[in-house]
N, C-alpha and C. Protein backbone atom coordinates (compact mmCIF):
# COMPACT_ATOMS: atom_id res chain seq x y z
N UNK A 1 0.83 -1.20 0.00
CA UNK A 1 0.00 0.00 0.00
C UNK A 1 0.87 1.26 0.00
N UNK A 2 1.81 1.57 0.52
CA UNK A 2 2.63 2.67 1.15
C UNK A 2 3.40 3.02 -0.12
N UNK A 3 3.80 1.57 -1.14
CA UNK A 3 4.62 1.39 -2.45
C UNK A 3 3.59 2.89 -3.18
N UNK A 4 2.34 1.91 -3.10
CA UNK A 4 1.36 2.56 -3.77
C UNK A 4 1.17 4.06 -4.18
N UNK A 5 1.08 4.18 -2.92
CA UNK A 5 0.97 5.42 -2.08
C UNK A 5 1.79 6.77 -2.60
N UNK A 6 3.32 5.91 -2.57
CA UNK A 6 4.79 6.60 -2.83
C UNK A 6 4.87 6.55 -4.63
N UNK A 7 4.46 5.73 -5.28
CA UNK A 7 3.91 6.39 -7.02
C UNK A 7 3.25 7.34 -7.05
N UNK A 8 1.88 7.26 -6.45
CA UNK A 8 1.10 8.23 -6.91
C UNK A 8 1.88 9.72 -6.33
N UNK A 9 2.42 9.76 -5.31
CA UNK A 9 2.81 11.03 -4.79
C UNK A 9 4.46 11.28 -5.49
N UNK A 10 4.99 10.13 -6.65
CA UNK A 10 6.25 10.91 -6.83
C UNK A 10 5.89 10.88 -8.50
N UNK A 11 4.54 10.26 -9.06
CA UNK A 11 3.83 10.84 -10.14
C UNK A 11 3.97 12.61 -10.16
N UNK A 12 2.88 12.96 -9.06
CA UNK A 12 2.52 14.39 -8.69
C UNK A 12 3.86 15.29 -8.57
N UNK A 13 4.90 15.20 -8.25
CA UNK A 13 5.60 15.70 -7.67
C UNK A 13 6.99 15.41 -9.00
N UNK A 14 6.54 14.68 -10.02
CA UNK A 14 7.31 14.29 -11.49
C UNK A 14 7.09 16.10 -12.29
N UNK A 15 6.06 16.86 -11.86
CA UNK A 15 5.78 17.93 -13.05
C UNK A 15 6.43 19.11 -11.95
N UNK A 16 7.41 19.79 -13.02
CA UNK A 16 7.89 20.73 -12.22
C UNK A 16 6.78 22.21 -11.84
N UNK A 17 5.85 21.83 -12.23
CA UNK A 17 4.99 23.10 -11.59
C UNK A 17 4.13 22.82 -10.49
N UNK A 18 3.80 21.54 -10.29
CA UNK A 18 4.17 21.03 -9.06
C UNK A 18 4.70 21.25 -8.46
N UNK A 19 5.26 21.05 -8.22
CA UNK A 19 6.95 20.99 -7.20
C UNK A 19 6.80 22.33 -7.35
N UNK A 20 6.91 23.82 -7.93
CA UNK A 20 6.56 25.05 -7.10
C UNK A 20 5.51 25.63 -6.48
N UNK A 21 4.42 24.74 -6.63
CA UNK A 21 3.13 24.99 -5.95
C UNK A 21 3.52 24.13 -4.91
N UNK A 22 4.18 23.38 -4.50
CA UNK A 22 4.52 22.60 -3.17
C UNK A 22 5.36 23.18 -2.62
N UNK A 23 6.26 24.35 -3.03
CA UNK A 23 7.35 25.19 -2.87
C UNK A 23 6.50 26.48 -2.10
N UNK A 24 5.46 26.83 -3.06
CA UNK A 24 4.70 28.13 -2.42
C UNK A 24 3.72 27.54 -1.33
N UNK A 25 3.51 26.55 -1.11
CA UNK A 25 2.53 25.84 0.29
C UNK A 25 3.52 25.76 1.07
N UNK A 26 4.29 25.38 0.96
CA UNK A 26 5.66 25.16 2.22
C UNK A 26 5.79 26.82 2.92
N UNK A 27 5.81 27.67 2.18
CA UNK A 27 5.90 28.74 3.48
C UNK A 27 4.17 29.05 3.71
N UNK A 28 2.95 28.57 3.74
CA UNK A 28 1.57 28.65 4.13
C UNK A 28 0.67 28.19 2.82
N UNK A 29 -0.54 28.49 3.85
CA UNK A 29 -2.06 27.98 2.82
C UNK A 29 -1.61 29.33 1.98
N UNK A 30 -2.54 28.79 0.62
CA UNK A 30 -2.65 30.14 -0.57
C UNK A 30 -3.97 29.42 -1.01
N UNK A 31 -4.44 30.77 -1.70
CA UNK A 31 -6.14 30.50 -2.51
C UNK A 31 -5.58 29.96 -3.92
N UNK A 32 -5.94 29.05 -4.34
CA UNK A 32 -5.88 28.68 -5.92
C UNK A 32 -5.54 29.44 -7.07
N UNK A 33 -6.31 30.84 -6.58
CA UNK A 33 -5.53 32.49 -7.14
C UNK A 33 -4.51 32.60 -6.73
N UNK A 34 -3.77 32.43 -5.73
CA UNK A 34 -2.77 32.73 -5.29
C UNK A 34 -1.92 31.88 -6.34
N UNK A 35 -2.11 30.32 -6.21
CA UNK A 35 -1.25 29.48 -6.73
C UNK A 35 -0.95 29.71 -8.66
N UNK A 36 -2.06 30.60 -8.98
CA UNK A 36 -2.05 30.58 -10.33
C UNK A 36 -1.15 31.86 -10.47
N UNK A 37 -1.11 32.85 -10.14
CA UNK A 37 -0.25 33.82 -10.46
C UNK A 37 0.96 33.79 -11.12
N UNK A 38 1.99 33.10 -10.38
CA UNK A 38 3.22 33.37 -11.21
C UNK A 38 3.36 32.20 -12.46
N UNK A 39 2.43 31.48 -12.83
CA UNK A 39 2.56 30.83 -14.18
C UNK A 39 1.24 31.37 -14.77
N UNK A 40 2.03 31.04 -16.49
CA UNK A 40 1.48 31.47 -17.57
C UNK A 40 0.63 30.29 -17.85
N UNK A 41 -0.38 29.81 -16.84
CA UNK A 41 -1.02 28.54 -17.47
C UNK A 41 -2.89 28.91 -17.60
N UNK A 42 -3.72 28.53 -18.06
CA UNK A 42 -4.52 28.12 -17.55
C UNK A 42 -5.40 28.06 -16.06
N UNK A 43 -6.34 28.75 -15.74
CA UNK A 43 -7.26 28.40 -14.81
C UNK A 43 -7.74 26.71 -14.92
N UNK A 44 -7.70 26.55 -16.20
CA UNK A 44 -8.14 24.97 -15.73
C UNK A 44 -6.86 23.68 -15.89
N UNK A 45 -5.47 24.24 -16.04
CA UNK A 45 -4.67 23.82 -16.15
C UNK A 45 -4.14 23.62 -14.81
N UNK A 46 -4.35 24.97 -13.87
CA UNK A 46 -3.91 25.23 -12.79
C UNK A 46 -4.84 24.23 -11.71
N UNK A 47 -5.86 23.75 -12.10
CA UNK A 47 -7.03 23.00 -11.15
C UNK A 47 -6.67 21.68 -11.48
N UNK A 48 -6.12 21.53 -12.54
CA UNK A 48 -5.87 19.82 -13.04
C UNK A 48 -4.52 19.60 -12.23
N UNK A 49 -3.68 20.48 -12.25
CA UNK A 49 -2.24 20.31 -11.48
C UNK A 49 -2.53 20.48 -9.36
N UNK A 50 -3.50 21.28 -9.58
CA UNK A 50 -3.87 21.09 -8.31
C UNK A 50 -4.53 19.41 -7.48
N UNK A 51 -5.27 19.22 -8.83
CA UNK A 51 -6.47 17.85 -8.37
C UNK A 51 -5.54 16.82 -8.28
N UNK A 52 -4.63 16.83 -9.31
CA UNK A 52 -3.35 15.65 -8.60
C UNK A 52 -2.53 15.57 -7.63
N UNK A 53 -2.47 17.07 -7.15
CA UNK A 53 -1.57 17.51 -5.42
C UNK A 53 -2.59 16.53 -4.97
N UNK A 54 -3.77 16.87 -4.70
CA UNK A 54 -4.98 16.78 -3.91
C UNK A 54 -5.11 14.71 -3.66
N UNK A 55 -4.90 14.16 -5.15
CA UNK A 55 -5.20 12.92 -5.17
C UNK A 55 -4.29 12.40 -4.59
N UNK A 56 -2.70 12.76 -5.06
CA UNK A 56 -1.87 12.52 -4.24
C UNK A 56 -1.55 12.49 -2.41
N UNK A 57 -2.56 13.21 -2.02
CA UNK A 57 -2.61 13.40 -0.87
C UNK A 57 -1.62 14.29 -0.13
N UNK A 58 -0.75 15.25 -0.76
CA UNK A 58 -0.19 16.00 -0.68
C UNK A 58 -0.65 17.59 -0.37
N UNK A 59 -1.86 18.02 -1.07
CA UNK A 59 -2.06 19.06 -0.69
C UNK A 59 -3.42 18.82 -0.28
N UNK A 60 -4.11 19.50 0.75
CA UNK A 60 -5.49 19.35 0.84
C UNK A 60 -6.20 20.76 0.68
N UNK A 61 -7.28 20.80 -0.32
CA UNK A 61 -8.37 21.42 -0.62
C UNK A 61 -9.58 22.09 0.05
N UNK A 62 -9.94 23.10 0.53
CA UNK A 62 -10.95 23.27 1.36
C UNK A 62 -11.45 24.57 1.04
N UNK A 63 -12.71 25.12 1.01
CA UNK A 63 -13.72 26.07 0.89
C UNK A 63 -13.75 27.55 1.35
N UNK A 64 -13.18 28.28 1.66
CA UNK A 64 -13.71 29.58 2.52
C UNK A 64 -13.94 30.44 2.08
N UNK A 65 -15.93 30.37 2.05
CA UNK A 65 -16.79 30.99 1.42
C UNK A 65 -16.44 30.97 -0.08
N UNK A 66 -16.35 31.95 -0.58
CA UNK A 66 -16.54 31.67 -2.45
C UNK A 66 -14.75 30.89 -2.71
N UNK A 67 -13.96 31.08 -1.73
CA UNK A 67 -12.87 30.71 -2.60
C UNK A 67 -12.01 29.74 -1.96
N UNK A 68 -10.88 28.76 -2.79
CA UNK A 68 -11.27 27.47 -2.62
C UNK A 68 -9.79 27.93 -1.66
N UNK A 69 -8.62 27.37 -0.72
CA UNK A 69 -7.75 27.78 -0.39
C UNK A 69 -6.72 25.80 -0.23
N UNK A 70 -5.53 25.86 -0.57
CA UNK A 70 -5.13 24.78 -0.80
C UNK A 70 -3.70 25.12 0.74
N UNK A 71 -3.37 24.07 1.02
CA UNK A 71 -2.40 23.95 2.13
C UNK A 71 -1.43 22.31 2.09
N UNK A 72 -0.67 22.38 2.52
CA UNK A 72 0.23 20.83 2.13
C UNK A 72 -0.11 20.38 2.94
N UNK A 73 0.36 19.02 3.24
CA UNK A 73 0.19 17.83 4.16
C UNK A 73 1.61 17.69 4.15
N UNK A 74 2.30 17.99 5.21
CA UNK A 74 3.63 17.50 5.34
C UNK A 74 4.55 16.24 5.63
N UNK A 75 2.65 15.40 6.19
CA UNK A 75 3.19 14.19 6.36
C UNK A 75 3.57 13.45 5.18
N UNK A 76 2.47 14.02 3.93
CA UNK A 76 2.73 12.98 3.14
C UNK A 76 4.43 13.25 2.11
N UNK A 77 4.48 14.81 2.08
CA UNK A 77 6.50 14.53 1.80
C UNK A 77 7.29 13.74 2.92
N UNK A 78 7.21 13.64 4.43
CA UNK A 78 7.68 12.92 5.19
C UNK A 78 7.84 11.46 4.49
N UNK A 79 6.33 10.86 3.94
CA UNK A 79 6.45 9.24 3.86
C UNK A 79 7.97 9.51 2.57
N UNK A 80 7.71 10.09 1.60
CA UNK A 80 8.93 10.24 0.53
C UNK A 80 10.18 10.24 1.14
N UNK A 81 10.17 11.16 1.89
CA UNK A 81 11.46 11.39 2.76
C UNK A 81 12.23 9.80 3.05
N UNK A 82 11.07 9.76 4.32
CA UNK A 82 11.27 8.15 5.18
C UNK A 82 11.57 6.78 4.23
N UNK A 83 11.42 7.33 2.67
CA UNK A 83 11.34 6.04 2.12
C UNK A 83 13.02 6.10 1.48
N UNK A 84 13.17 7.50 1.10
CA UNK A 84 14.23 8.03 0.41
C UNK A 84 15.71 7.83 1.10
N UNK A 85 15.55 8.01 2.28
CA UNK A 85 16.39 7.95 3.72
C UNK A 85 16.89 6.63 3.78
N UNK A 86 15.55 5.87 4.03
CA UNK A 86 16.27 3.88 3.40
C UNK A 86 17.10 3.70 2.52
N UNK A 87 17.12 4.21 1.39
CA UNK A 87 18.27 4.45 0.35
C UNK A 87 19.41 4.75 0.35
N UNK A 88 19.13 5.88 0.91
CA UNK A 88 20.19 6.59 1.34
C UNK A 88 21.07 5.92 2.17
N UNK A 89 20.87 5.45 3.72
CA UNK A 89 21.71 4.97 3.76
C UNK A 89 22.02 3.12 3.21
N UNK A 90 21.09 2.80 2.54
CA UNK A 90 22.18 1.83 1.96
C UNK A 90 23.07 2.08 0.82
N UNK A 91 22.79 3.36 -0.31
CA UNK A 91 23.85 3.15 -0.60
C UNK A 91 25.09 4.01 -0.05
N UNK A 92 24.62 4.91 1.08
CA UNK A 92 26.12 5.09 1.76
C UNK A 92 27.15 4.54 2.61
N UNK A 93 26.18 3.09 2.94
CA UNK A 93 26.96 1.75 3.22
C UNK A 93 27.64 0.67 2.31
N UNK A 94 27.32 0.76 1.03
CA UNK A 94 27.66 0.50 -0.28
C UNK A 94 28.91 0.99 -1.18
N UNK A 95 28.84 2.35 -0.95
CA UNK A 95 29.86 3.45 -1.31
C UNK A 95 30.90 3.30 0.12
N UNK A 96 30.63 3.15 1.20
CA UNK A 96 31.76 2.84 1.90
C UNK A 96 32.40 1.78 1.46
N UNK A 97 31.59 0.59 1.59
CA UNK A 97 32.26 -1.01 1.41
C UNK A 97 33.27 -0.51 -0.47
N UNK A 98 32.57 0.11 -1.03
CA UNK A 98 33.12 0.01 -2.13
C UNK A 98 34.84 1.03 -2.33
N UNK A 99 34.73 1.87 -1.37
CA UNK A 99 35.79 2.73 -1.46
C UNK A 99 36.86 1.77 -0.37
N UNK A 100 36.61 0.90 0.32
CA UNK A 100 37.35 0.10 0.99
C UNK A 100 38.21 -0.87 0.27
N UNK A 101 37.06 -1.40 -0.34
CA UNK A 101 37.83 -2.13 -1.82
C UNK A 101 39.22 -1.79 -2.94
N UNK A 102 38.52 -0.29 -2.93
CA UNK A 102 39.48 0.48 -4.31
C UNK A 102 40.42 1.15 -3.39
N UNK A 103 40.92 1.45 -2.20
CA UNK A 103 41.81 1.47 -1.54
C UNK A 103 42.95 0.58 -1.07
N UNK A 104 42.32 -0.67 -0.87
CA UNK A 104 42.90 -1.38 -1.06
C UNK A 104 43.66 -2.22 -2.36
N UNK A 105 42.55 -2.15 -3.77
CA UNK A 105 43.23 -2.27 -4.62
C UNK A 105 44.44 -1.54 -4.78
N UNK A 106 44.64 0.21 -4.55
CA UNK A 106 45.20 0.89 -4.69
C UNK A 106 45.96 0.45 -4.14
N UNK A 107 46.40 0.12 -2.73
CA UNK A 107 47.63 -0.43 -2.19
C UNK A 107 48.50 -1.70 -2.61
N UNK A 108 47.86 -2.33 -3.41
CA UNK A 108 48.34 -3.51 -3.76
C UNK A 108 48.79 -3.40 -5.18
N UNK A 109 48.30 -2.48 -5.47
CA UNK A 109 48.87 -1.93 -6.91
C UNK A 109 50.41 -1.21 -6.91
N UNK A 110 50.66 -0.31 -5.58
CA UNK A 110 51.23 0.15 -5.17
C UNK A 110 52.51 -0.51 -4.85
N UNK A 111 52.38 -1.59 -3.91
CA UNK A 111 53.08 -2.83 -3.65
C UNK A 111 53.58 -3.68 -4.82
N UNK A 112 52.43 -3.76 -5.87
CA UNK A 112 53.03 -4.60 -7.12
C UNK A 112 54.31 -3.82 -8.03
N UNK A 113 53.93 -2.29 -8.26
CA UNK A 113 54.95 -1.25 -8.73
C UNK A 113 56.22 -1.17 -8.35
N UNK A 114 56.30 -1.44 -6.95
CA UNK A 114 57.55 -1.63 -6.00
C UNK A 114 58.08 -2.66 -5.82
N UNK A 115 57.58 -3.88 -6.27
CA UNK A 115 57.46 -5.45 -6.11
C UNK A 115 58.57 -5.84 -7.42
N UNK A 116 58.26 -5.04 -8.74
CA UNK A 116 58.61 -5.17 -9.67
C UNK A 116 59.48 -3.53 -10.78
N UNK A 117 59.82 -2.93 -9.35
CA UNK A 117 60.88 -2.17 -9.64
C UNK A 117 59.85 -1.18 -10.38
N UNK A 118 59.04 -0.71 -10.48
CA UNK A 118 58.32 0.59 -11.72
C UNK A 118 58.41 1.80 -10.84
């Protein structure tokens, strides 16, 4: 489920105008007007990029009086985070084991040069 979960929200978060409407929620709520301003898109371009924040579960949607006002869910970049972090450190346990290796090659290379006079 969580797999699930983590597509649909790195779908949403694939369109870079996205990702600055998740940029302008990160410092507060904004009205849908708000979010449309600094792009050259569409009112209904701007609601289709919104409805996938929304499906994603990333931003949530709500009413006050005539106008609609959108705000993030921080938990749900957290689950990305928390999943991203697993990665992270394996491969910085990976990249260790591996630089252990090529250090040591290096020394034995080193040893062979000297072994055989170069």
């Amino acid at each position: 489920m969580v797999v699930d979960r983590l597509g649909t929200t790195f779908a949403a978060l694939s369109d870079p105008t996205r990702r600055a409407m998740i940029e302008r929620l990160s410092h507060g709520p904004a009205s849908v007007h708000g979010l449309t301003e600094p792009f050259a898109l569409s009112q209904q371009m701007i609601s289709k990029h919104i409805a996938c924040l929304v499906r994603a579960r990333i931003v949530i949607k709500t009413k006050r009086g005539r106008e609609s006002v959108c705000r993030i869910r921080p938990e749900a970049i957290k689950t990305v985070s928390d999943w991203a972090f697993s990665y992270r450190r394996f491969w910085e346990e990976s990249l260790d084991k591996l630089d252990v290796v090529v250090n040591q090659m290096k020394k034995e290379e080193v040893r062979d040069d000297k072994k055989h006079g170069k």
